[in-house]
N, C-alpha and C. Protein backbone atom coordinates (compact mmCIF):
# COMPACT_ATOMS: atom_id res chain seq x y z
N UNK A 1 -71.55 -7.61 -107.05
CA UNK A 1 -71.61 -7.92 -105.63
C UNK A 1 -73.05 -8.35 -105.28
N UNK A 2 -72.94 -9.46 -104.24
CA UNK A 2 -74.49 -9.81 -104.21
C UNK A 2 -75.22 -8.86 -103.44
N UNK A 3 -76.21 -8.74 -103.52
CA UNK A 3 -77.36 -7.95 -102.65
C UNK A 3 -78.46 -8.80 -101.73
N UNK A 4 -78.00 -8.89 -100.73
CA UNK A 4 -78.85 -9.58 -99.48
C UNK A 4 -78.29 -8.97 -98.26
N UNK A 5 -79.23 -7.98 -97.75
CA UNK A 5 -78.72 -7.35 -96.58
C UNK A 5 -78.79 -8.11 -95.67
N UNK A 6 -79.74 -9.24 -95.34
CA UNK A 6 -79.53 -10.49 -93.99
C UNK A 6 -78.24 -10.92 -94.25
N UNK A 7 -78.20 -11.18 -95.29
CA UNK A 7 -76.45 -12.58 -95.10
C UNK A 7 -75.68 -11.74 -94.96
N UNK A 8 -75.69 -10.17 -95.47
CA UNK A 8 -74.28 -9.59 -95.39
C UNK A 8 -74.36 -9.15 -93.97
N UNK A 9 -75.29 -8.90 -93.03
CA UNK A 9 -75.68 -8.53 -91.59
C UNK A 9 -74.96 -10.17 -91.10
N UNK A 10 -75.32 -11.08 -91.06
CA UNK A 10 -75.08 -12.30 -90.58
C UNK A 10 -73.26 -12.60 -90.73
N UNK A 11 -73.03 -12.10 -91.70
CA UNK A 11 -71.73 -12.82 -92.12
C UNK A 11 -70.95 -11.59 -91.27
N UNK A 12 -71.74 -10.17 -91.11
CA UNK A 12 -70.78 -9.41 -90.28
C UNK A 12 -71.20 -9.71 -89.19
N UNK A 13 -71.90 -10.28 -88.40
CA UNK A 13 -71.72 -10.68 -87.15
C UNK A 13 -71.11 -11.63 -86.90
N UNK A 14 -70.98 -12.71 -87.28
CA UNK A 14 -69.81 -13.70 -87.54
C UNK A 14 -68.19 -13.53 -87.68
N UNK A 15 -68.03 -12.29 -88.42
CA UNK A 15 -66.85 -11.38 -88.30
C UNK A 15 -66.60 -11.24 -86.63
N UNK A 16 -67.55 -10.31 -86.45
CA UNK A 16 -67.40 -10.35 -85.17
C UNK A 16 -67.08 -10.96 -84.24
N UNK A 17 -67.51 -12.47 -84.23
CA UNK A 17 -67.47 -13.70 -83.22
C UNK A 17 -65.94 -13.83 -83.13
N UNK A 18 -66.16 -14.00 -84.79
CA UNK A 18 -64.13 -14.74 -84.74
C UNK A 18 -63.58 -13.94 -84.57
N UNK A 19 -63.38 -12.54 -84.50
CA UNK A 19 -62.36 -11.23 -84.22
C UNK A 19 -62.36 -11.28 -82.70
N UNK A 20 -63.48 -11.86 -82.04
CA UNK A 20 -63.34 -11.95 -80.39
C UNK A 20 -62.98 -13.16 -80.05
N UNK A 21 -63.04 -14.21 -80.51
CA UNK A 21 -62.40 -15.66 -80.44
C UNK A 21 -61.27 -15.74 -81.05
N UNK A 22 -60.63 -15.35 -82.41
CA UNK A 22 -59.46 -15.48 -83.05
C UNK A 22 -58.49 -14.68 -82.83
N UNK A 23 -58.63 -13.41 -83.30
CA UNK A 23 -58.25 -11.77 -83.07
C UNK A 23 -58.18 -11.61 -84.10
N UNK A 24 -57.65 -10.34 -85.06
CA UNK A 24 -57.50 -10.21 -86.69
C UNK A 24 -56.97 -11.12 -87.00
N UNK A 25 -55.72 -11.70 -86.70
CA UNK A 25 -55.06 -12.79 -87.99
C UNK A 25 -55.84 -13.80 -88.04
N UNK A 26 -57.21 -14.14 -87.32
CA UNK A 26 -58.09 -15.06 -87.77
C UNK A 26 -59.52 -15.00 -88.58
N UNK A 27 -59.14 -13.61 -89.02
CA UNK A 27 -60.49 -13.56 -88.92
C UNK A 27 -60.37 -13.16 -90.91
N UNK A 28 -60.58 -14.56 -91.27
CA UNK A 28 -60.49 -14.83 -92.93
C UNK A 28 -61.76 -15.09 -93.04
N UNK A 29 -61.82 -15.26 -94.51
CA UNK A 29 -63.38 -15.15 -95.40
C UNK A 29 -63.60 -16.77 -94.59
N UNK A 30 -62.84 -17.94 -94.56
CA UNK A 30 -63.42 -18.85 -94.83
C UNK A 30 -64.26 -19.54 -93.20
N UNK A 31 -62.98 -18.20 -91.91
CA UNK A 31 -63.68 -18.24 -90.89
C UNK A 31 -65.02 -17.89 -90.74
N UNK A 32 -65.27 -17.02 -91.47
CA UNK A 32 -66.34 -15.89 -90.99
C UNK A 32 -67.21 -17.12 -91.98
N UNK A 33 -66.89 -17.48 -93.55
CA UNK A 33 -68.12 -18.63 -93.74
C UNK A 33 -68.55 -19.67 -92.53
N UNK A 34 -67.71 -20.08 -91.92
CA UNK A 34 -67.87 -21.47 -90.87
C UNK A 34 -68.58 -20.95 -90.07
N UNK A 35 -67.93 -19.82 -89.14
CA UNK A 35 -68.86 -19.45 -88.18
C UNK A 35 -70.44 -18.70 -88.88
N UNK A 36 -70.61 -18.45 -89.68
CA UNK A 36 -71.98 -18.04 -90.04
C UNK A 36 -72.63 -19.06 -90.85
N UNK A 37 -72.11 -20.13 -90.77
CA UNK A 37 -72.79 -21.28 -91.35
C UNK A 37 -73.42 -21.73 -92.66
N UNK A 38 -72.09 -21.24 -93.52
CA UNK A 38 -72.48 -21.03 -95.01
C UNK A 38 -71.88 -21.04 -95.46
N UNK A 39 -72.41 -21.84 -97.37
CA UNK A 39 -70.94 -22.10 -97.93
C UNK A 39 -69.55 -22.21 -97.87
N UNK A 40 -69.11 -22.54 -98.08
CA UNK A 40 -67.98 -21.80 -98.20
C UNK A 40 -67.63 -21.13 -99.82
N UNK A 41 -67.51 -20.17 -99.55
CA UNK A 41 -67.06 -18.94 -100.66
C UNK A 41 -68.00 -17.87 -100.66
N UNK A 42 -68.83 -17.87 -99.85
CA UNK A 42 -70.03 -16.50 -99.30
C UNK A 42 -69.93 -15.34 -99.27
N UNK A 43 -68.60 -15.52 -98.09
CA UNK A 43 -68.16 -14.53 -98.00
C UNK A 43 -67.41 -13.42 -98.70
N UNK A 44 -66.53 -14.18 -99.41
CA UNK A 44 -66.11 -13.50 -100.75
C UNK A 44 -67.09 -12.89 -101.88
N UNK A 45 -68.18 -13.55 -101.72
CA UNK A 45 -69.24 -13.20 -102.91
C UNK A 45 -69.34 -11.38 -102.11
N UNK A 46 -69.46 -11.46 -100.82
CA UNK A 46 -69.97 -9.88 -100.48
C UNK A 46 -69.03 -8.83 -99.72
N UNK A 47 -67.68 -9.37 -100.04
CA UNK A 47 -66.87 -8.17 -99.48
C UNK A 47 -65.57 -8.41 -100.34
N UNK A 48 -65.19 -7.26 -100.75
CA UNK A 48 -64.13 -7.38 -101.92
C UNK A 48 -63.30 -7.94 -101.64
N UNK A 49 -62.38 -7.57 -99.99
CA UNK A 49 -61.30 -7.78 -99.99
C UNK A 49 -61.47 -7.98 -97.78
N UNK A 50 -59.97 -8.63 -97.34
CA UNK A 50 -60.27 -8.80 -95.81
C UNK A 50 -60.39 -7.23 -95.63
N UNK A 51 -59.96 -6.02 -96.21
CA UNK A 51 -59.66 -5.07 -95.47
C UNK A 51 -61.39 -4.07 -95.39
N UNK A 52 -62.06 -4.42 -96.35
CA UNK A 52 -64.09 -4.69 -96.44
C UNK A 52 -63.91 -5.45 -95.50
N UNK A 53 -63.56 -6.32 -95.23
CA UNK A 53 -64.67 -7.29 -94.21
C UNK A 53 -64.46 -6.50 -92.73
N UNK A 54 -62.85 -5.98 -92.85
CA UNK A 54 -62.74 -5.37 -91.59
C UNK A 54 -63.29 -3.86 -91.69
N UNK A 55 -63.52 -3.29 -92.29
CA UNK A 55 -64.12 -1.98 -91.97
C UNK A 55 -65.68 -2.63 -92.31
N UNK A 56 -66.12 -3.28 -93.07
CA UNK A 56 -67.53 -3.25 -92.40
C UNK A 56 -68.08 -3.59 -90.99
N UNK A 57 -67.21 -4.84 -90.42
CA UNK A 57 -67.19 -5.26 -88.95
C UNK A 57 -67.11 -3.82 -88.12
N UNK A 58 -66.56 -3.00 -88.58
CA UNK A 58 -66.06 -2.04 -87.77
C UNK A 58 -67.21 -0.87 -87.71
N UNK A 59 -68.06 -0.70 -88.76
CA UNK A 59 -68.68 -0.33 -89.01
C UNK A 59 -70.47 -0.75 -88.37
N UNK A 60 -70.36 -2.01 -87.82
CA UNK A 60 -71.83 -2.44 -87.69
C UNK A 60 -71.33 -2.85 -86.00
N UNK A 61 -70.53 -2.83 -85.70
CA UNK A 61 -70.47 -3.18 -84.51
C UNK A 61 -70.76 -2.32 -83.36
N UNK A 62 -71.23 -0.90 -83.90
CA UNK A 62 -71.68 0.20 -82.86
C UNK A 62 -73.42 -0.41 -82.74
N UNK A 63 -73.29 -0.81 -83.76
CA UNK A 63 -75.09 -0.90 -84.37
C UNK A 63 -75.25 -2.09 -83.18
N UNK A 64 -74.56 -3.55 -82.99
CA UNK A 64 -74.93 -4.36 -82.47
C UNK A 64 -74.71 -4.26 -80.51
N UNK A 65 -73.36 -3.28 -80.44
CA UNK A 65 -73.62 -2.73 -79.09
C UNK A 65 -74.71 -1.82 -78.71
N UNK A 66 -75.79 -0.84 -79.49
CA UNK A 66 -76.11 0.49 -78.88
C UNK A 66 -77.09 -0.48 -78.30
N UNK A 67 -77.33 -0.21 -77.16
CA UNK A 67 -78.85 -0.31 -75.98
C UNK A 67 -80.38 -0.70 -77.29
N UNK A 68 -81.23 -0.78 -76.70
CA UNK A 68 -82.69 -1.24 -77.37
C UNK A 68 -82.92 0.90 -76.57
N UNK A 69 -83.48 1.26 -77.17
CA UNK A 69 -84.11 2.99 -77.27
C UNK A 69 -85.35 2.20 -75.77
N UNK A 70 -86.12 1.19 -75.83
CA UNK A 70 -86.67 0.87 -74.48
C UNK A 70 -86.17 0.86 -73.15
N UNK A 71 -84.81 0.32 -73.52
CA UNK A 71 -84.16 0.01 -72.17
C UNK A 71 -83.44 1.07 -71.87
N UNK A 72 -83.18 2.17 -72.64
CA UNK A 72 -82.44 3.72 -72.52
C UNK A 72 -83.87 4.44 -71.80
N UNK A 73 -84.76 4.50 -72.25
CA UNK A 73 -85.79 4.79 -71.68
C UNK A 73 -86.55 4.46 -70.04
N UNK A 74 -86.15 3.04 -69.96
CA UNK A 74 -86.86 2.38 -68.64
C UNK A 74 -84.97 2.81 -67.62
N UNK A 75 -84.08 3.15 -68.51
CA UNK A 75 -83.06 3.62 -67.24
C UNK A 75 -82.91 5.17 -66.75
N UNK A 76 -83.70 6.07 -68.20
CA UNK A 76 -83.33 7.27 -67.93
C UNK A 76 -84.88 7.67 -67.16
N UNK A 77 -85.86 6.78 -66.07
CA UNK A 77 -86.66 6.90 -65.44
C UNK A 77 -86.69 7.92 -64.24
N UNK A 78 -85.94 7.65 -63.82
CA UNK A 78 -85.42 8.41 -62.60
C UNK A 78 -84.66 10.10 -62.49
N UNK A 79 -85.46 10.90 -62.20
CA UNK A 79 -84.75 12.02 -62.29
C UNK A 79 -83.47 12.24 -62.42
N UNK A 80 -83.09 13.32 -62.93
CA UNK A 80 -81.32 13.69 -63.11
C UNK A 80 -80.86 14.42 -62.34
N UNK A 81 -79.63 13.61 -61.99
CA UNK A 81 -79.08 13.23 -61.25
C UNK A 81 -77.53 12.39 -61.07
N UNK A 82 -76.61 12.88 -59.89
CA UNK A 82 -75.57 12.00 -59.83
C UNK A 82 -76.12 10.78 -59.41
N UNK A 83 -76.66 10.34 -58.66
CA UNK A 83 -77.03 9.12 -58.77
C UNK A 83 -77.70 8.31 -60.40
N UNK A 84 -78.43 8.61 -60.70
CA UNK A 84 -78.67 8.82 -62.38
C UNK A 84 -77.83 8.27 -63.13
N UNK A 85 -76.45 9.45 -62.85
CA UNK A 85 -75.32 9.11 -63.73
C UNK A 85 -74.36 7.70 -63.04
N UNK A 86 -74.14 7.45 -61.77
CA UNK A 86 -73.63 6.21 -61.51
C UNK A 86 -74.88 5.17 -61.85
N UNK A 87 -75.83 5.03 -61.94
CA UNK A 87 -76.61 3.88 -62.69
C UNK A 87 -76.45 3.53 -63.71
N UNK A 88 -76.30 5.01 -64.60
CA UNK A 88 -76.24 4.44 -65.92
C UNK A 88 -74.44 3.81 -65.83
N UNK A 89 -73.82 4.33 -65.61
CA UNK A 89 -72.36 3.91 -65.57
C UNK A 89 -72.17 2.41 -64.99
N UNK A 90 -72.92 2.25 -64.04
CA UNK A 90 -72.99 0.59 -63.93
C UNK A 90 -73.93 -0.16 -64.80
N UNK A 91 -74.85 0.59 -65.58
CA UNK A 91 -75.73 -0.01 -66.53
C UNK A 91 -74.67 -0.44 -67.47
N UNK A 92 -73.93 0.45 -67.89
CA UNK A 92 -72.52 0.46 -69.17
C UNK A 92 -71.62 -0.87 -69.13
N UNK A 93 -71.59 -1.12 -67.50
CA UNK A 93 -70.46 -2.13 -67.21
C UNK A 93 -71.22 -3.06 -67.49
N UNK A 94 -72.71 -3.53 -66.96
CA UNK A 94 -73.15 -4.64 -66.98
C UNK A 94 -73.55 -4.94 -68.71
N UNK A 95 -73.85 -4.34 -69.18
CA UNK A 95 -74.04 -4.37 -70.46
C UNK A 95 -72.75 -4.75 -71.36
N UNK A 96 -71.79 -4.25 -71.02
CA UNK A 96 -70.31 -5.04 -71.61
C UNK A 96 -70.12 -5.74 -71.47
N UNK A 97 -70.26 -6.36 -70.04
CA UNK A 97 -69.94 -7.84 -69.63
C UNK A 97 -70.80 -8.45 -70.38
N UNK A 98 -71.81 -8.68 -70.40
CA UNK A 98 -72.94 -8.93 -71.23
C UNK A 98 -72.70 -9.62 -72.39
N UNK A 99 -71.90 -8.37 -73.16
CA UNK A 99 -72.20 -8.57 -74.75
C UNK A 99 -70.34 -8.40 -74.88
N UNK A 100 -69.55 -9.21 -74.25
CA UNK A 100 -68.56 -9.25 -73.54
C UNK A 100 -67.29 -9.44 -75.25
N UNK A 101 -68.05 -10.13 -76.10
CA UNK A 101 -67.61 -10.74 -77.36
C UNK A 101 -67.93 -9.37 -78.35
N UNK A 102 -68.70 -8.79 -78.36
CA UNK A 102 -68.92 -7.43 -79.27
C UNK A 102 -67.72 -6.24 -78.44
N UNK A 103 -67.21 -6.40 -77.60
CA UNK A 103 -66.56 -5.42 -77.26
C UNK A 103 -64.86 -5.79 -76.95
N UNK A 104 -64.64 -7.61 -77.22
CA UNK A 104 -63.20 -8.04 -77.31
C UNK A 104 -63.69 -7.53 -78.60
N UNK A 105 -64.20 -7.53 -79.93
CA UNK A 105 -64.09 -7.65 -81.00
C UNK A 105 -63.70 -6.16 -82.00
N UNK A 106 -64.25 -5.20 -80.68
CA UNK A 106 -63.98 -3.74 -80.88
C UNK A 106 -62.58 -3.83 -80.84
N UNK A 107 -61.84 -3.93 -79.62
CA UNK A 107 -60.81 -3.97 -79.52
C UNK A 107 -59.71 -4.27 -80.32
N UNK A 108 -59.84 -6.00 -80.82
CA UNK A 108 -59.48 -5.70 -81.99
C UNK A 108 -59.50 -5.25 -83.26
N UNK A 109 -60.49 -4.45 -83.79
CA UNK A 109 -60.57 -3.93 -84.60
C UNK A 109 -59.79 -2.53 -84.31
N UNK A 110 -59.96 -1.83 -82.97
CA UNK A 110 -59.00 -0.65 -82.43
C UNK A 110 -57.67 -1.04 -82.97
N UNK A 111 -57.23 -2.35 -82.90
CA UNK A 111 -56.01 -2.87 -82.97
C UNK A 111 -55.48 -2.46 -84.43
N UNK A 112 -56.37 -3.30 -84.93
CA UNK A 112 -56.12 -3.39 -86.44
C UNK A 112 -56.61 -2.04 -87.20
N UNK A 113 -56.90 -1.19 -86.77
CA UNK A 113 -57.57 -0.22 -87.39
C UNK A 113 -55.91 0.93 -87.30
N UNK A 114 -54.92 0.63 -86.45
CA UNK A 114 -53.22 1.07 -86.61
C UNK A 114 -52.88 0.93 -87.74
N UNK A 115 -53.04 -0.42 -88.57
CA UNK A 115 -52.29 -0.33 -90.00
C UNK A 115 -53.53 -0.79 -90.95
N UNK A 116 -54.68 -0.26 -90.58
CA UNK A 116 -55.72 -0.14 -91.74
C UNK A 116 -56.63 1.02 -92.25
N UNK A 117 -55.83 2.21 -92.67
CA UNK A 117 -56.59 3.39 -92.64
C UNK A 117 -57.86 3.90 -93.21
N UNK A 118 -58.48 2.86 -93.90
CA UNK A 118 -59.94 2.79 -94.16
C UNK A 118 -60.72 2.41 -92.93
N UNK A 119 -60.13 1.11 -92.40
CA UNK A 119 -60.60 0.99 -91.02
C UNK A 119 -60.86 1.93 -90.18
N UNK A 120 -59.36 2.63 -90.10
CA UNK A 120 -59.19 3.54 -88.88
C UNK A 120 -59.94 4.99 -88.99
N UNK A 121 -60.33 5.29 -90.61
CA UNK A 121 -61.45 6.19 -90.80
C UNK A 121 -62.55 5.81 -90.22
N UNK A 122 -63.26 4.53 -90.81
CA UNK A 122 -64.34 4.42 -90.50
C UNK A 122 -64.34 3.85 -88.90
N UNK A 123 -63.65 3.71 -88.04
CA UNK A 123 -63.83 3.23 -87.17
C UNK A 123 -64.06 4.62 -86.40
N UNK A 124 -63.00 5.49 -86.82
CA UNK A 124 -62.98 6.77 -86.15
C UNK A 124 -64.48 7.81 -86.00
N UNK A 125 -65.10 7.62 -87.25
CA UNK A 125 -66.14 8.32 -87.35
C UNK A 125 -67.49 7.52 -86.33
N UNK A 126 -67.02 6.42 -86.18
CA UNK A 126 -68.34 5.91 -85.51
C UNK A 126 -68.07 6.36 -83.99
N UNK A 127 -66.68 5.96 -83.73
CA UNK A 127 -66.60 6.09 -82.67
C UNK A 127 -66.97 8.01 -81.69
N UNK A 128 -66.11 8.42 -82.45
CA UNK A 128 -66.46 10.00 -82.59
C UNK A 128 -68.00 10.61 -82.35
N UNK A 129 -68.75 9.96 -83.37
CA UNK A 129 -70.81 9.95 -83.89
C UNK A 129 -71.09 9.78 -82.31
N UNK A 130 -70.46 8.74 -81.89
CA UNK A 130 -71.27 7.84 -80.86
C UNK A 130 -71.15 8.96 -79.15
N UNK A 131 -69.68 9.29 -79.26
CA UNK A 131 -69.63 10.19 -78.19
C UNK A 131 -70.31 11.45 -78.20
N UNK A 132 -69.99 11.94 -79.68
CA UNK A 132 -71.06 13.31 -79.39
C UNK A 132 -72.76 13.24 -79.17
N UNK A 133 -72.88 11.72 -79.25
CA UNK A 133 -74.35 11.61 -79.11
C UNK A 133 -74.34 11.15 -77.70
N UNK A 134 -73.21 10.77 -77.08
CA UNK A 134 -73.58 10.64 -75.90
C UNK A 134 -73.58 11.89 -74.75
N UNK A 135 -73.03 13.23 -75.45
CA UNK A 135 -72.33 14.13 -74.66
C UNK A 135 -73.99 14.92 -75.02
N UNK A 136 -74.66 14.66 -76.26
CA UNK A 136 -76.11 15.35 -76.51
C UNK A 136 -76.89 14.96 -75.47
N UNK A 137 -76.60 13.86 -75.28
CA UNK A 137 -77.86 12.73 -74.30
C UNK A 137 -77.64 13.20 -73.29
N UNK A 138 -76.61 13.52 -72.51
CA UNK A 138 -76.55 13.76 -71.46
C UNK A 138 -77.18 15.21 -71.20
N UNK A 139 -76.42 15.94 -71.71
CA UNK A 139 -76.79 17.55 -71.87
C UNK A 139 -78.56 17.62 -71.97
N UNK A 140 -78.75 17.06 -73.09
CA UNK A 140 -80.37 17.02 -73.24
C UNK A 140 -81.24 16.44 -71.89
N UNK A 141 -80.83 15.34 -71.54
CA UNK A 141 -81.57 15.12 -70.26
C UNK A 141 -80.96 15.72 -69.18
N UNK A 142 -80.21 16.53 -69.04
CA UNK A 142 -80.32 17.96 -67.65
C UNK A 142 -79.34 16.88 -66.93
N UNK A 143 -78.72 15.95 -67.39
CA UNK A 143 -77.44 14.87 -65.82
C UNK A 143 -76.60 16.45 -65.79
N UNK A 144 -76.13 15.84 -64.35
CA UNK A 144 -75.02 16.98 -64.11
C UNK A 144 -73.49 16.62 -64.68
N UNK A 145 -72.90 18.07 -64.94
CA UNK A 145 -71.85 17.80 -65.52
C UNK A 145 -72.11 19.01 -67.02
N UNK A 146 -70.98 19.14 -68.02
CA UNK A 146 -71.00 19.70 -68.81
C UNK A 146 -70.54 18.40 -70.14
N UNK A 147 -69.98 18.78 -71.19
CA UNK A 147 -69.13 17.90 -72.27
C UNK A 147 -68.17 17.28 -71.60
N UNK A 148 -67.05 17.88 -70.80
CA UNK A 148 -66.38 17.10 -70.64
C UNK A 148 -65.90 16.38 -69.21
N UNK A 149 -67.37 16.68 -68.47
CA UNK A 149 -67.37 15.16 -67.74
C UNK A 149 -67.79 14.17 -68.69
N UNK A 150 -68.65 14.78 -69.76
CA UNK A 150 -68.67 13.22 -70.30
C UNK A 150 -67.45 12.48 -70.95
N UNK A 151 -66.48 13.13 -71.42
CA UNK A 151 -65.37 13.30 -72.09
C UNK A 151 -64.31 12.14 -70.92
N UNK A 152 -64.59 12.66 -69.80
CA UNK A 152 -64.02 12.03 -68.71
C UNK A 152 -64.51 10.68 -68.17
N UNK A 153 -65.60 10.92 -68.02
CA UNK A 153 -66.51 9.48 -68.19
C UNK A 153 -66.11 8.65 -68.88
N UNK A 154 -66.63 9.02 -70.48
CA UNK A 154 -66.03 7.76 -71.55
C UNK A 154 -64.59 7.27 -70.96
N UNK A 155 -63.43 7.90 -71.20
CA UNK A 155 -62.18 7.43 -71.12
C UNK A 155 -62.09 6.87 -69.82
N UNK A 156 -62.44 7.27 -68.71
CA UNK A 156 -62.38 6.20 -67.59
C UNK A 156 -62.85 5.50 -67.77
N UNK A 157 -64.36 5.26 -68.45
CA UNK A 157 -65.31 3.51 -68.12
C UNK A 157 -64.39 2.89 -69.44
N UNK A 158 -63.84 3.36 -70.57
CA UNK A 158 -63.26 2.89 -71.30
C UNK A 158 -62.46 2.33 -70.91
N UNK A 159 -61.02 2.57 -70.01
CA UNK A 159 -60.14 2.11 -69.69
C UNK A 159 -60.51 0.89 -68.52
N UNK A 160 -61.25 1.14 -68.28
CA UNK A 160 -62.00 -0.10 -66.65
C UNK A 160 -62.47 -1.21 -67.56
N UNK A 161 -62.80 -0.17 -68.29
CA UNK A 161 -63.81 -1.72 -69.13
C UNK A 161 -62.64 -2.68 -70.16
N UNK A 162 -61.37 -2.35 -70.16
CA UNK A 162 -60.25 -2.91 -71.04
C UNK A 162 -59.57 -3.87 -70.13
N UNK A 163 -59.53 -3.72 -69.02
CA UNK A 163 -58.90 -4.74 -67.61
C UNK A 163 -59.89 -4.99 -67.42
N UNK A 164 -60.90 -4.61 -67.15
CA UNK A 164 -61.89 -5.97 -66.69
C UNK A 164 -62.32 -6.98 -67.59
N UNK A 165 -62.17 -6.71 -68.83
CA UNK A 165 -62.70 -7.76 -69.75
C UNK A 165 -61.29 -8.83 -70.46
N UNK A 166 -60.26 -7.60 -70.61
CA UNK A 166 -59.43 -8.45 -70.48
C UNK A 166 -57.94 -9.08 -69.67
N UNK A 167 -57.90 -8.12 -68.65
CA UNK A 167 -56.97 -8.65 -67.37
C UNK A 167 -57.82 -8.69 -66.05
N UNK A 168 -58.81 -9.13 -66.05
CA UNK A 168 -59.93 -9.13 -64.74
C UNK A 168 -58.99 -9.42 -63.31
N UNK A 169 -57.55 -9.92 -63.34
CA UNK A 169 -56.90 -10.07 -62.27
C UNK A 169 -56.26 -8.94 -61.66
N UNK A 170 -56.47 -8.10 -62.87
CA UNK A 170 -55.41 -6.56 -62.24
C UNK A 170 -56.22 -5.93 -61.30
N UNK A 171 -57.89 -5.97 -61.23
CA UNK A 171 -58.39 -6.03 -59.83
C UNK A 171 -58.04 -6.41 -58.62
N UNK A 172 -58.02 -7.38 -58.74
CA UNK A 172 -57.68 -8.57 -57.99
C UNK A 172 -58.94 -9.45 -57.61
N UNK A 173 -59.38 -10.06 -56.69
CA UNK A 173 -59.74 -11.35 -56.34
C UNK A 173 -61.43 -10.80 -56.30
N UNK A 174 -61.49 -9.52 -55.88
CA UNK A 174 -62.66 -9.30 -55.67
C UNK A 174 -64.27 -9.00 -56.72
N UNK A 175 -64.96 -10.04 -56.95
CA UNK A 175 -65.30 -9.65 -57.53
C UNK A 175 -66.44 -8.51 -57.81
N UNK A 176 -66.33 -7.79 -56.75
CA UNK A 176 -67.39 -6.11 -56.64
C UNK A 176 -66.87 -5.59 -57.16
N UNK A 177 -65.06 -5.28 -57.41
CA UNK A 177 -64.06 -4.31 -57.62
C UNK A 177 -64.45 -3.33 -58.55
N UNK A 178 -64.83 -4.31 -59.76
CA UNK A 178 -65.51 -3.20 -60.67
C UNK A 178 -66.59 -2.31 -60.72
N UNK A 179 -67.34 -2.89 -60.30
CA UNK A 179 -68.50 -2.31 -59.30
C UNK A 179 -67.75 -1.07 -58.20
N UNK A 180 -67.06 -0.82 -57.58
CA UNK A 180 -66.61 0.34 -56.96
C UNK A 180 -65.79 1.16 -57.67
N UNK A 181 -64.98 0.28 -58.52
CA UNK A 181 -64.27 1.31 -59.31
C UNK A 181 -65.32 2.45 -59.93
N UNK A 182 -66.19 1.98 -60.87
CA UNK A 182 -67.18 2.65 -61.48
C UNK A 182 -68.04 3.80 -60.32
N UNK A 183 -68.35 3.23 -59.16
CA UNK A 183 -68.47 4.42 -58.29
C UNK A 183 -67.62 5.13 -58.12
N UNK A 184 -66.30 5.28 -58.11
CA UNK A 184 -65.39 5.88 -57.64
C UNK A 184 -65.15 7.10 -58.86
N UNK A 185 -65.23 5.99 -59.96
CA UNK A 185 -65.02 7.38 -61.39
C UNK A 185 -66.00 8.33 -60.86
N UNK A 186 -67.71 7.88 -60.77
CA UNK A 186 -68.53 8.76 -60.88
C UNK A 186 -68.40 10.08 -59.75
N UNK A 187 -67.78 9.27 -58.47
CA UNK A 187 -67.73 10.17 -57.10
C UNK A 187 -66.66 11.28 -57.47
N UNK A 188 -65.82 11.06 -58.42
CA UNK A 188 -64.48 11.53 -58.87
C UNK A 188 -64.82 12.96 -59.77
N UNK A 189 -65.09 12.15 -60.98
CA UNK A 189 -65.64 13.28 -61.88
C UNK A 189 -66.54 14.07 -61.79
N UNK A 190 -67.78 13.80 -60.97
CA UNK A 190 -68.34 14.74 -60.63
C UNK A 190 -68.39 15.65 -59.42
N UNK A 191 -67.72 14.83 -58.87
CA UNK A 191 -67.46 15.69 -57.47
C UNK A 191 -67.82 14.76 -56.04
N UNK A 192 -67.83 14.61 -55.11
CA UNK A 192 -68.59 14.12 -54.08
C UNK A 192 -69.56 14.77 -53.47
């Protein structure tokens, strides 16, 4: 197997692209060569098989969503706090929209990770890593709430963030909606 951690970083972000442009049934070695702009047969040189290409995608795609540790820093400025916690919660939304293609691409990998149980391991463990580090973060910086407002948190901004990115009409017309919804979780779960 070749050893070049750039191309194999590159060729899994490219995974990525086409899993949010194609969905899994597009997302073949010779896509992921085109969209990463190389050879063709590259890709095969560094992942055994599609079901590697999909658990590594699955695997680096926490890496290419998490925040810059600066910008976690310049948001967790402000004392703790429910207000605090609805910032960061609209920080979450704007940041998805954002990076709007790393998080159709989750999705399908959620998808495909049903009949891929290497996937659905490794997808599981990241996903899992990622919450208990978010339920630390919180706890550690004194926000109000215990584990499982955060518990409650995730799965609401999770579910908001699945219609807004991909049925944005089940809102409807407005486009603040999401923007209040996300207040509304926070006014909700933590209390008013």
């Amino acid at each position: 197997m070749v050893r070049n951690p750039e191309r194999r970083t590159a060729l899994v972000d490219a995974a990525i692209e086409v899993l949010a442009r194609e969905g899994a049934r597009g997302l073949t070695f010779r896509a992921v060569d085109s969209e990463a702009k190389v050879p063709p047969g590259t890709a095969s040189n560094y992942f055994t098989s599609r079901d590697d290409l999909f658990t590594q995608a699955g695997r680096h795609i926490h890496v290419r969503m998490t925040p810059d540790p600066a910008e976690v820093s310049e948001a967790m400025r402000p004392a703790p706090s429910r207000e605090l916690v609805a910032s960061l919660m609209h920080w979450l939304l704007r940041r998805i929209v954002k990076e709007r293609t790393g998080y159709l691409a989750m999705l399908e990998l959620r998808l495909e990770a049903t009949r891929r149980p290497e996937l659905r391991e490794a997808l599981t463990e990241a996903i899992r890593a990622d919450l208990e580090a978010n339920i630390r973060f919180h706890l550690d910086a004194g926000l109000p709430g215990d584990a499982d407002t955060v518990r409650l948190l995730y799965f609401a901004m999770t579910g908001l963030l699945v219609e807004h990115l991909t049925l944005p009409g089940v809102l409807g017309e407005d486009e603040g909606a999401a923007e209040r919804l996300v207040q509304m979780v926070v006014d909700r779960v933590l209390g008013s």
